[in-house]
Protein backbone atom coordinates (compact mmCIF):
# COMPACT_ATOMS: atom_id res chain seq x y z
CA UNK A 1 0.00 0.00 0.00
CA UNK A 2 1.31 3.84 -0.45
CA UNK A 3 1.62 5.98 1.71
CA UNK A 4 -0.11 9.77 1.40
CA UNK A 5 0.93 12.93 2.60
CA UNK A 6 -2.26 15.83 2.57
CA UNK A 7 -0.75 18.82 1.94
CA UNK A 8 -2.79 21.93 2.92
CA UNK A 9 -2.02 26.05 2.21
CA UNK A 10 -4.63 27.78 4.81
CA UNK A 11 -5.61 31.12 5.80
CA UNK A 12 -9.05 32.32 8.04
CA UNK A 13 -10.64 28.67 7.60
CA UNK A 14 -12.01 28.21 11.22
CA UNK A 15 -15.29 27.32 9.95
CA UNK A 16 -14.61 24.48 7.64
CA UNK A 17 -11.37 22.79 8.12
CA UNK A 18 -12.22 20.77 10.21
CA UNK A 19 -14.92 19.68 8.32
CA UNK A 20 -12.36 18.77 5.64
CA UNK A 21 -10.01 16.59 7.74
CA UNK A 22 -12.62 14.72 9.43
CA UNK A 23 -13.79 13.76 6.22
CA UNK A 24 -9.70 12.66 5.45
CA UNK A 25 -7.93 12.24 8.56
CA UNK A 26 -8.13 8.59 8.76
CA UNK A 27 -7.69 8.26 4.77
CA UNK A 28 -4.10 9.66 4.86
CA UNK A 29 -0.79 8.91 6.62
CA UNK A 30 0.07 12.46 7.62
CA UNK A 31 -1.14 15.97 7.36
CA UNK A 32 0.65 18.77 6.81
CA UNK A 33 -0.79 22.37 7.11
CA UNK A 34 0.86 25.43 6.04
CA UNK A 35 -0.91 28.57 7.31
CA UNK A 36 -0.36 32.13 5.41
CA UNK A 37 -1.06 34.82 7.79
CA UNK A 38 -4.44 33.54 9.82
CA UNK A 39 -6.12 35.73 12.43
CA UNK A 40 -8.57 33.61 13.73
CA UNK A 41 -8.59 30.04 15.16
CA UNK A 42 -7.47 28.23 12.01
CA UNK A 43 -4.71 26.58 13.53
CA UNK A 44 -6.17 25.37 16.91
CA UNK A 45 -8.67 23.91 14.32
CA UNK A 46 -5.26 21.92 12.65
CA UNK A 47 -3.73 20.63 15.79
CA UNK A 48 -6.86 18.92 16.50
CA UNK A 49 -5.66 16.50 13.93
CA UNK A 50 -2.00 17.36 13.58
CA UNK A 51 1.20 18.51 14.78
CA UNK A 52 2.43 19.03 11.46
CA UNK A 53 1.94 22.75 11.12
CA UNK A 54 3.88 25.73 9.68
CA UNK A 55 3.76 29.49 9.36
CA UNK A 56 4.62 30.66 6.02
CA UNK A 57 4.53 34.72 4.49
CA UNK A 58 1.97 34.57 1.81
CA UNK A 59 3.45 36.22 -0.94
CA UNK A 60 0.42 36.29 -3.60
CA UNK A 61 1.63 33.31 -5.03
CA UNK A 62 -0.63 29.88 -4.79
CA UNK A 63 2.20 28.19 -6.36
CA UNK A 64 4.81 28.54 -3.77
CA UNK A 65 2.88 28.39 -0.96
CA UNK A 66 1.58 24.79 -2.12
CA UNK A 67 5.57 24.03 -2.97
CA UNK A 68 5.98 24.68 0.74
CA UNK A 69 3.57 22.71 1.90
CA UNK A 70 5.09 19.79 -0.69
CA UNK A 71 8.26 20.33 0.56
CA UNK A 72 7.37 18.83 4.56
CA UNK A 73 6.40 15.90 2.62
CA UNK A 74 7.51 12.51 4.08
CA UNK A 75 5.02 9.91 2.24
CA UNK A 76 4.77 8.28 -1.03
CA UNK A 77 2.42 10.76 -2.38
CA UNK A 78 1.77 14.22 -1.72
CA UNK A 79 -2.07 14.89 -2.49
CA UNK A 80 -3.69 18.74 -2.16
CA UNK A 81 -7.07 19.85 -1.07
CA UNK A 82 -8.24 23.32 -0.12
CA UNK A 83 -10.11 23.96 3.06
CA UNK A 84 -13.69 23.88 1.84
CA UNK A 85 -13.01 20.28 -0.18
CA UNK A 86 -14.33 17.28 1.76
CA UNK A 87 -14.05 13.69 0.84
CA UNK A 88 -17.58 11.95 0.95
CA UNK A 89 -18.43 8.50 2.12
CA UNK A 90 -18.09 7.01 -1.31
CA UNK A 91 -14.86 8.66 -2.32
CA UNK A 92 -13.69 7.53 1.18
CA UNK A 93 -13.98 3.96 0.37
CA UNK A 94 -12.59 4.68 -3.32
CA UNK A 95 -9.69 6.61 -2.09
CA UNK A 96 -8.63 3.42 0.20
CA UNK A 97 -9.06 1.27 -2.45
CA UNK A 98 -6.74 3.63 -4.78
CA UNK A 99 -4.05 3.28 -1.66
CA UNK A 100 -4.06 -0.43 -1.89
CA UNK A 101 -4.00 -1.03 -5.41
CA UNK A 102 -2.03 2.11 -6.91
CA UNK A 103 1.12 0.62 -9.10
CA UNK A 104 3.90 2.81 -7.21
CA UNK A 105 5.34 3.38 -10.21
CA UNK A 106 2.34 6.30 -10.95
CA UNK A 107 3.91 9.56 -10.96
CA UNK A 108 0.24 11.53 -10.92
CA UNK A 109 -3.31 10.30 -9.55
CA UNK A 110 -5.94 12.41 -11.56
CA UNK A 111 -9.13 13.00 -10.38
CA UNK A 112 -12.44 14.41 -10.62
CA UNK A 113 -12.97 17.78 -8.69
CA UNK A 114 -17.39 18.64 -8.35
CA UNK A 115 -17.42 22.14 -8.19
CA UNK A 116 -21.19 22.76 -8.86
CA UNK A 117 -24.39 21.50 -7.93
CA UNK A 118 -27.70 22.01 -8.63
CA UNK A 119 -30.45 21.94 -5.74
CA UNK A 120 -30.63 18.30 -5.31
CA UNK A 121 -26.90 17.95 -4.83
CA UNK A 122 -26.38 16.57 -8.37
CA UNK A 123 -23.30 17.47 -9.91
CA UNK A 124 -23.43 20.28 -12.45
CA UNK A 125 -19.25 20.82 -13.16
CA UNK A 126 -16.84 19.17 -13.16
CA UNK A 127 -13.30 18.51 -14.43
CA UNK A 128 -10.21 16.46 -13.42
CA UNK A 129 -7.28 18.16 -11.55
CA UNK A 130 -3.79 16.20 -10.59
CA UNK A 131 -4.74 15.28 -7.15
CA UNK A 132 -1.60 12.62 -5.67
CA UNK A 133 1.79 13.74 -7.21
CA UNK A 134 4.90 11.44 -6.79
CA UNK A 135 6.81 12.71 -3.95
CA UNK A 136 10.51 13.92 -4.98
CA UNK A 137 9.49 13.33 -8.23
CA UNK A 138 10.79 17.01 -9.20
CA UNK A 139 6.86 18.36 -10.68
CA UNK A 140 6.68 21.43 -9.07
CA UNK A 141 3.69 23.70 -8.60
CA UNK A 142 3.53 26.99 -11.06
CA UNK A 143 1.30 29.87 -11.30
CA UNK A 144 0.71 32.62 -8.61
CA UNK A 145 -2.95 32.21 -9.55
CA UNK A 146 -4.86 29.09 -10.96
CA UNK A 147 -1.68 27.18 -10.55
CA UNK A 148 -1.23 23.85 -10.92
CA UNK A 149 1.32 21.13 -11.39
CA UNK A 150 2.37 19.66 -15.36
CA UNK A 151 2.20 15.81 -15.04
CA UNK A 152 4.93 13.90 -16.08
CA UNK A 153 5.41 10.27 -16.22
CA UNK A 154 3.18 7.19 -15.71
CA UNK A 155 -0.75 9.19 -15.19
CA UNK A 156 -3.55 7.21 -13.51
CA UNK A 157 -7.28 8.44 -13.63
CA UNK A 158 -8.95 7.74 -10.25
CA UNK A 159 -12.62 7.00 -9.30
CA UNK A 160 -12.67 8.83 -5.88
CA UNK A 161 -13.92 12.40 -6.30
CA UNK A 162 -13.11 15.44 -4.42
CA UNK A 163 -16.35 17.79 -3.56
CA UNK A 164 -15.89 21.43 -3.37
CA UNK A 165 -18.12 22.84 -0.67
CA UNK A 166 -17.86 26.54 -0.12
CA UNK A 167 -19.54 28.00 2.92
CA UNK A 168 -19.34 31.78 1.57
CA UNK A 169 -17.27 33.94 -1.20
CA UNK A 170 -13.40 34.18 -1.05
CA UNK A 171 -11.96 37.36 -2.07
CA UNK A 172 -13.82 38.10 -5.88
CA UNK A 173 -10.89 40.91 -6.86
CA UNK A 174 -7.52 38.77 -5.71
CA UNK A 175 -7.14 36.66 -8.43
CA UNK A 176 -7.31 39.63 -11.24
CA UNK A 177 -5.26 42.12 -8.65
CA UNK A 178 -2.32 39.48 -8.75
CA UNK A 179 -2.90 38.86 -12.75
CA UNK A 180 -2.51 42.71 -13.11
CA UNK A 181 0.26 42.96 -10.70
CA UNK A 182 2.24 40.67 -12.71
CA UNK A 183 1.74 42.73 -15.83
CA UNK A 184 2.35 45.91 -13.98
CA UNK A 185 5.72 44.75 -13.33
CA UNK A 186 6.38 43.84 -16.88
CA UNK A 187 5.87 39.77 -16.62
CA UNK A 188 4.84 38.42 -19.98
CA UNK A 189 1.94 35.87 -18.79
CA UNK A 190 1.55 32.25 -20.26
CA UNK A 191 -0.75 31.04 -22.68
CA UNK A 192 -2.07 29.19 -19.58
CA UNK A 193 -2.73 32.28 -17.90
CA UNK A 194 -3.70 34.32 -20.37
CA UNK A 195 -7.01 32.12 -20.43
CA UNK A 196 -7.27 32.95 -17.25
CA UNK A 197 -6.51 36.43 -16.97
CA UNK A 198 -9.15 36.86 -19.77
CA UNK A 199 -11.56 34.57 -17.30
CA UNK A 200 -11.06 37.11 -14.60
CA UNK A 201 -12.02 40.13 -16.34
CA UNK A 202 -14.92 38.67 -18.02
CA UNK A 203 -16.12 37.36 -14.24
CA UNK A 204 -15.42 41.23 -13.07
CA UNK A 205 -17.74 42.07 -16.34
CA UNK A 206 -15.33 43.75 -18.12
CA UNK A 207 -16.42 42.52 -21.64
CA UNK A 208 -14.12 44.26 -24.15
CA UNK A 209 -10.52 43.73 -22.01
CA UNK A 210 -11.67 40.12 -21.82
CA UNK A 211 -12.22 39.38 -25.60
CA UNK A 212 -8.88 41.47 -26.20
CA UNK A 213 -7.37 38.96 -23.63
CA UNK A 214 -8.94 36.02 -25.16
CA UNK A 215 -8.52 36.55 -28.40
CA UNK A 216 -4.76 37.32 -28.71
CA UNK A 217 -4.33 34.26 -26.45
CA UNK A 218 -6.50 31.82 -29.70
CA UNK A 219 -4.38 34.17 -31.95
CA UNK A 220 -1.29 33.14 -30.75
CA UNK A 221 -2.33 29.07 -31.23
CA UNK A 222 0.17 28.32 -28.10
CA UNK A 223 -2.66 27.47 -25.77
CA UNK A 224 -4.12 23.67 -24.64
CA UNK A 225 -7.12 22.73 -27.25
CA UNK A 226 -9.63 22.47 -24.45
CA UNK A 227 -8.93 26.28 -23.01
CA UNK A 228 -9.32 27.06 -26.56
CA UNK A 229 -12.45 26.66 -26.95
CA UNK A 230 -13.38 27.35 -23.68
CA UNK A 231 -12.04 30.82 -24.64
CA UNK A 232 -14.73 30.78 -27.28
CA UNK A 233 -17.12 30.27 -25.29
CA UNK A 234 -16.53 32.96 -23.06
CA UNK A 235 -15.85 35.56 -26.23
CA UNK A 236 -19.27 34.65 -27.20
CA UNK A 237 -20.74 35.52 -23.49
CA UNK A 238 -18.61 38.83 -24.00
CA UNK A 239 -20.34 39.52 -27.32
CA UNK A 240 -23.15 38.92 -25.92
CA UNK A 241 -23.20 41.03 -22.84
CA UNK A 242 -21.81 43.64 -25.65
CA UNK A 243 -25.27 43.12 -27.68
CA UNK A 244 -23.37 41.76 -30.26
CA UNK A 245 -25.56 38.47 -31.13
CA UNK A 246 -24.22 37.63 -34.29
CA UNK A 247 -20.53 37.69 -33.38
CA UNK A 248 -21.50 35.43 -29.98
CA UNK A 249 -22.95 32.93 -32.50
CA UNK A 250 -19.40 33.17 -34.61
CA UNK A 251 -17.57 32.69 -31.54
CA UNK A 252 -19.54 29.27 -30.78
CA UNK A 253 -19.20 28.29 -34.04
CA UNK A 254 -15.34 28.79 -33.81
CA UNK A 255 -14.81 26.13 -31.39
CA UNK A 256 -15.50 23.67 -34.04
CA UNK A 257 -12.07 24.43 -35.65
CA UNK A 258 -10.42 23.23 -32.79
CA UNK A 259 -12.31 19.62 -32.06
CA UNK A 260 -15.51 17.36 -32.27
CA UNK A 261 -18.62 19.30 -30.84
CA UNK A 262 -18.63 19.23 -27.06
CA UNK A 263 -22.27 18.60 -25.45
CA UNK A 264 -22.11 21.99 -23.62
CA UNK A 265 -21.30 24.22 -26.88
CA UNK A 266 -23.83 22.71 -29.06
CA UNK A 267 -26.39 23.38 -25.79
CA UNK A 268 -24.92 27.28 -26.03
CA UNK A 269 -25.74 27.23 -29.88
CA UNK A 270 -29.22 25.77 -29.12
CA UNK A 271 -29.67 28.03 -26.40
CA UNK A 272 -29.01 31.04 -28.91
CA UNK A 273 -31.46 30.23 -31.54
CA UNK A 274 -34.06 29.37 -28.70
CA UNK A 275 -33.64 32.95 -27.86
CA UNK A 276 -34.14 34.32 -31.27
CA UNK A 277 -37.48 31.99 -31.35
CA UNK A 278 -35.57 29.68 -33.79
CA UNK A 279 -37.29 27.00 -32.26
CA UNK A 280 -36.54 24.24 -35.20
CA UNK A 281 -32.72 25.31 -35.56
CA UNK A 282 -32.60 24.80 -31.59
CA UNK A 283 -33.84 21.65 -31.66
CA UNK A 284 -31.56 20.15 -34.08
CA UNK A 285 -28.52 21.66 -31.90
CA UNK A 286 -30.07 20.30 -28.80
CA UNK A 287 -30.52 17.06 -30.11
CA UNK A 288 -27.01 16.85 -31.71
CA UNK A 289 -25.92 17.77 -28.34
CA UNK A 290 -27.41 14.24 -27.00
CA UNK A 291 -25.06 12.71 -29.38
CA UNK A 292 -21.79 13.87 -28.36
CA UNK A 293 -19.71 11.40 -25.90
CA UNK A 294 -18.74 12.69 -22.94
CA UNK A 295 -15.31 12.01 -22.06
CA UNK A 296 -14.36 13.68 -18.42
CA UNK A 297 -10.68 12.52 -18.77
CA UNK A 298 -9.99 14.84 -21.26
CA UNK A 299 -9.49 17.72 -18.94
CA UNK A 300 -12.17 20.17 -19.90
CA UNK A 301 -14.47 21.49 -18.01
CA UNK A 302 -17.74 19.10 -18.14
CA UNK A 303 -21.11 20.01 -17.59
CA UNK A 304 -22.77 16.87 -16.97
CA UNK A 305 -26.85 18.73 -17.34
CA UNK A 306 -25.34 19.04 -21.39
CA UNK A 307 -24.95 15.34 -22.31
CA UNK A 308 -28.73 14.36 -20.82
CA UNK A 309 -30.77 16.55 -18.95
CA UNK A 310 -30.89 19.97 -20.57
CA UNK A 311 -30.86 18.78 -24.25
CA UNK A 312 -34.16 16.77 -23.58
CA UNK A 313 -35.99 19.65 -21.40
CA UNK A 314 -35.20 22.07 -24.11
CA UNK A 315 -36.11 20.01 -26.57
CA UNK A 316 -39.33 19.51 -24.99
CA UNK A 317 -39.89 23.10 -24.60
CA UNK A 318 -39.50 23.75 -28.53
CA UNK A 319 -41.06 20.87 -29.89
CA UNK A 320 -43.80 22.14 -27.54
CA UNK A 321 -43.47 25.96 -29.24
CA UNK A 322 -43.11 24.27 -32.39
CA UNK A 323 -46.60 22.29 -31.65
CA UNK A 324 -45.79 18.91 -31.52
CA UNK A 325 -46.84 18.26 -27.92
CA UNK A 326 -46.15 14.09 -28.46
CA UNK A 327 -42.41 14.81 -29.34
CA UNK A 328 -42.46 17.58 -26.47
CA UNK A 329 -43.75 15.23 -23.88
CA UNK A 330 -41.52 12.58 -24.72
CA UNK A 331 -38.64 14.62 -24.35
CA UNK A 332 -40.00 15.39 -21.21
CA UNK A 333 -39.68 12.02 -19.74
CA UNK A 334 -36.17 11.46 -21.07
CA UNK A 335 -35.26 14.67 -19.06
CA UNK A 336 -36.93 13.20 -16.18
CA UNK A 337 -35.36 9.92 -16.36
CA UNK A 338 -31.86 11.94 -15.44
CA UNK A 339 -33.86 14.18 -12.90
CA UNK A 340 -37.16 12.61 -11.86
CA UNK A 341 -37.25 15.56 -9.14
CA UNK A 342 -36.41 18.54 -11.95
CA UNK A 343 -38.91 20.93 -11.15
CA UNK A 344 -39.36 21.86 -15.07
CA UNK A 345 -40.28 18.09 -15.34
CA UNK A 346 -42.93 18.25 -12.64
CA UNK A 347 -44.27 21.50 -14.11
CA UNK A 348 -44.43 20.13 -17.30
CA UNK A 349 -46.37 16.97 -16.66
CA UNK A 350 -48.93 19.35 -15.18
CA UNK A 351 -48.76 21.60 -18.26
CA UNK A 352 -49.44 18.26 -20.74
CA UNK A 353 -52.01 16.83 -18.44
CA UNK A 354 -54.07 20.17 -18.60
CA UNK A 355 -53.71 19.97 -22.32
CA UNK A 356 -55.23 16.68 -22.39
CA UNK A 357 -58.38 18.11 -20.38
CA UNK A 358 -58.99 20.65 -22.18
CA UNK A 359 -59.40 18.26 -25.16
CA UNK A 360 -61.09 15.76 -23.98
């Protein structure tokens, strides 16, 4: 069996770290905390489960703090969570299993990180981040912001899950005020970080910096394929917000240069004709979204809702529009089969059943 070192950076997380080790502490060999300037009782909350805990000058860089935090490291494996992650009972049980059976000659564990939910708890995004990294192995974290660590070697994708479960906001203006920092001081950024520079200023609504941002990073074709055309997608929210509907639809369309159709662009396209009342033209790139395979491990971010749930209760709603209510209510069913509880489903059963009624 391995052995795991949790590595932890922490700063004012009184109120939910120890939710997060109780959910790990008998999962791992030893736990290592590295605190960053807390005020509160963040580190009486540590020792509760460790003695393994260091003061370190937070610097606005993610990267090195989480390079400290590597370098305590005595175990196999050095695996990362923030505060507000937690391990639930099924991943428990996985992540055991991973310890007993993991081929030690695995440089990097990938795994899924659930970072959205709907209001039954269902998982809404999702994507896989390098969770166990080889210890000694030489990867380093990178990135004051958004950082994380290049995989090298032997990769293994994981079943065990991490669930992100914040309790309230972080700071909304630190990531962009280090971004600009950096640029203030003349440091060129990354391809990797231009993405998500552009990110930041389209989440602080600053449309036109963010499609300048965006598209000199797809300009400069140095970038991974899958923040490519999650670029896209966010230059066609920019145009968008801009009232520029024709150049959003352009921007969707772009990310077809780059791979296969992904499920949650061909929902955005379907989406944008279902606001112009297109309601045939939706449909067909609704239902082509229901044919695209969904393949987490390729690193995107995945919207699971795209490849099932909000295809079918779209398409219900236009073939419904369109006046087909037998097509409409079919759909319906096939959206409830991936949430019987959706309260669109429930509202549209009534909706049919009333139609029925009134003909009878």
């Amino acid at each position: 069996m391995v052995s795991v070192s949790l590595c932890m950076i922490v700063k004012n997380e009184e109120d939910v770290l120890e939710r997060c080790l109780e959910s790990v502490s008998g999962l791992v060999d030893e736990i290592i905390v590295v605190d960053t300037g807390s005020t509160d009782n963040t580190k009486e909350a540590a020792a509760r489960f460790t003695d393994r805990i260091f003061d370190f000058p937070w610097q606005d860089d993610f990267a090195a703090a989480r390079n400290e935090a590597f370098s305590h490291a005595t175990m196999d494996y050095c695996m990362w969570l923030d505060a507000d992650d937690v391990l639930l009972e099924a991943d428990q049980a996985a992540f055991l299993a991973l310890k007993e059976t993991l081929d030690p000659s695995v440089s990097v564990v990938m795994a899924p990180y659930h970072t959205g939910f709907d209001e039954n708890g269902q998982v809404t995004f999702s994507y896989y981040r390098e969770r166990l990294i080889k210890n000694r192995s030489g990867m380093r974290w990178a990135g004051a912001v958004h950082e994380a660590i290049s995989p090298v070697g032997k990769i293994f994708y994981a079943d065990f899950a991490v669930t992100h479960r914040k309790t309230r906001p972080s700071d909304p203006d630190r990531n962009l005020r280090i971004y600009q920092a950096q640029i203030a001081a003349g440091k060129e950024l990354e391809p990797r970080h231009q993405f998500y520079y552009g990110r930041e200023l389209y989440y602080h609504q600053q449309w036109k910096e963010a499609l300048e941002v965006f598209e000199q990073f797809l300009s400069e074709g140095k970038g991974w394929v899958e923040n490519k055309i999650d670029a896209c997608c966010h230059c066609s929210y920019c145009w968008e917000k801009l009232g520029q509907p024709e150049a959003a639809l352009a921007a969707l369309f772009r990310t077809f240069a780059y791979d296969r159709p992904r499920a949650e662009v061909c929902c955005e396209v379907g989406r944008w004709f279902f606001q112009q009342e297109r309601y045939s033209q939706a449909a067909y790139w609704y239902a082509l979204a229901l044919t695209c395979s969904r393949d987490d491990r390729r690193g995107g971010f995945v919207s699971p809702d795209c490849y099932g749930y909000l295809p079918c209760i779209q398409l219900c709603v236009c073939y419904s529009r369109l006046g087909d209510q037998k097509r409409a209510e079919e759909f319906n069913e096939l959206a409830a089969s991936c949430k019987p509880d959706s309260p669109a489903v429930i509202q549209n059963r009534s909706y049919f059943q009333t139609q029925k009624e009134q003909t009878c």
